[in-house]
Protein backbone atom coordinates (compact mmCIF):
# COMPACT_ATOMS: atom_id res chain seq x y z
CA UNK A 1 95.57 -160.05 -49.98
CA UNK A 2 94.97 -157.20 -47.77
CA UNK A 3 96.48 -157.50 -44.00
CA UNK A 4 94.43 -155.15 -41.63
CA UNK A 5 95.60 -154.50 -37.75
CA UNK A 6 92.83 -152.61 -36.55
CA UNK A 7 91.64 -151.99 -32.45
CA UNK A 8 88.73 -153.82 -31.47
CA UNK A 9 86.97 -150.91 -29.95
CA UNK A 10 86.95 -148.19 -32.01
CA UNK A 11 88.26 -149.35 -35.75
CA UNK A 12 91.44 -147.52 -35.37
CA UNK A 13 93.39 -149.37 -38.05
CA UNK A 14 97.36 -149.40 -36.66
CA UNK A 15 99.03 -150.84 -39.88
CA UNK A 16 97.23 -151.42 -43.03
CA UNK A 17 99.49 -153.89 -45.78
CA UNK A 18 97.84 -153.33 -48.89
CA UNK A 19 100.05 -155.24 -50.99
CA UNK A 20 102.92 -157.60 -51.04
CA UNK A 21 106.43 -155.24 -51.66
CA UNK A 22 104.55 -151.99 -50.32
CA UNK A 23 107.56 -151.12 -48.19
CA UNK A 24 110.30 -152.92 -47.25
CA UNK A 25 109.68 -153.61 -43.47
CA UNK A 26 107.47 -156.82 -44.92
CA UNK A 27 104.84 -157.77 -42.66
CA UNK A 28 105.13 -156.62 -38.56
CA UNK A 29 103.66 -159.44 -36.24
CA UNK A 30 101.06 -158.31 -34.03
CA UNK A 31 103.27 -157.65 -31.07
CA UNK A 32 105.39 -155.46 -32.98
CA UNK A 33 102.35 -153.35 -34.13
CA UNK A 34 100.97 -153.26 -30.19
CA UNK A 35 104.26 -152.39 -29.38
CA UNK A 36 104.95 -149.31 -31.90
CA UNK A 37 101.79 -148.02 -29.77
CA UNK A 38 102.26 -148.67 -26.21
CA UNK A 39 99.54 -151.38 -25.86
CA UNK A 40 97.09 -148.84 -26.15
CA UNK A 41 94.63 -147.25 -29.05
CA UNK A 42 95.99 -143.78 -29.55
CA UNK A 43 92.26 -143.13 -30.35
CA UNK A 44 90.10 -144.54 -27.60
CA UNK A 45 92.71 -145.45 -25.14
CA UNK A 46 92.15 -148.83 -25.04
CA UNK A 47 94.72 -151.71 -23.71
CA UNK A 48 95.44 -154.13 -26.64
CA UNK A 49 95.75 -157.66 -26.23
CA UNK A 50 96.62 -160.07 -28.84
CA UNK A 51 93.90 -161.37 -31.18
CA UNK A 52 92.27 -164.56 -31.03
CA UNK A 53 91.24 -167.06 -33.32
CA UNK A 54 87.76 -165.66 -33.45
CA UNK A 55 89.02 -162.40 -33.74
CA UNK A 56 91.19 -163.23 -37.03
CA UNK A 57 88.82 -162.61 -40.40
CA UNK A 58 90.37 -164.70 -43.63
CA UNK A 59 88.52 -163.55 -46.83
CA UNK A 60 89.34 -162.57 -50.39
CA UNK A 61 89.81 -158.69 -51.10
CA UNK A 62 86.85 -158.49 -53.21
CA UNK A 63 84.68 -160.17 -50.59
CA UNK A 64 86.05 -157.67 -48.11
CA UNK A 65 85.48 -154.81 -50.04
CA UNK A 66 82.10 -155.70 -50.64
CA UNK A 67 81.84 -156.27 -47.02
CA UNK A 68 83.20 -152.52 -46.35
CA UNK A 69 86.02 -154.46 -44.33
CA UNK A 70 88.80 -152.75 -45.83
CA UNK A 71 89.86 -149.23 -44.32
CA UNK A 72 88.83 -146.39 -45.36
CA UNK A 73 91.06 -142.91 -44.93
CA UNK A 74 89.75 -140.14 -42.57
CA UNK A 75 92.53 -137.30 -42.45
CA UNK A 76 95.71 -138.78 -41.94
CA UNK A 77 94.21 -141.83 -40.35
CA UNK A 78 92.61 -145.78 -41.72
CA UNK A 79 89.34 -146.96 -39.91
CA UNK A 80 87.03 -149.96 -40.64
CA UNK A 81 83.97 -148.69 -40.23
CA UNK A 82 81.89 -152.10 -40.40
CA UNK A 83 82.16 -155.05 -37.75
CA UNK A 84 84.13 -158.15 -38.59
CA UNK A 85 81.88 -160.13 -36.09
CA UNK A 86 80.33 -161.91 -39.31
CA UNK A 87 80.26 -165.77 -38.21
CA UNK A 88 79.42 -167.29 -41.51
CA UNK A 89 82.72 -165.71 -43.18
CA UNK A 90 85.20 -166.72 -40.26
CA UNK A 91 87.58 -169.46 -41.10
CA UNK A 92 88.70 -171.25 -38.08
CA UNK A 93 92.65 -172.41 -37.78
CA UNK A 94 93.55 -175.36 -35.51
CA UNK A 95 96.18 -174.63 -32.75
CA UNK A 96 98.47 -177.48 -32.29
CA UNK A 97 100.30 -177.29 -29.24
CA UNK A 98 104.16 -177.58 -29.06
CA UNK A 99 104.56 -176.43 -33.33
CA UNK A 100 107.09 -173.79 -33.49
């Protein structure tokens, strides 16, 4: 499964995993992705904050791709063109305070 950090605003996509053993960083959390940029889109100059649980999409890869949720490459650089805003496809995950 696909793991996509992309900026809200513009699409930017900051790290794009597209499979498990594709370097051997593994998978960054989101604050070390924010960090790598200064808290801010390189693109639109945004601040970045920390997604929340409406912002986090959970689908299968061929869903997404049929979705055009899955970056595309324009130069040297990954957007998602389309909007992840799709209610019906967002899976909720239940916060429960004091778990590590």
């Amino acid at each position: 499964m696909p793991l996509v950090y992309r900026c809200k605003n513009c699409g930017f996509v900051f790290h794009y995993l597209q499979y498990v053993g594709q370097d051997y960083i593994g998978v960054p959390s989101v604050y070390e992705v924010m960090g790598k940029y200064g808290y801010t889109c390189p693109k639109c100059k945004s601040r970045l904050t920390p997604p929340s649980q409406q912002d986090i999409l959970i689908t299968s890869t061929r869903l997404a791709r049929s979705l055009d949720l899955l970056p595309i490459k324009v130069g040297e650089s990954y957007y998602v063109v389309r909007d992840s805003s799709i209610p019906a496809l967002k899976l909720r995950i239940p916060v429960v305070e004091g778990s590590p």
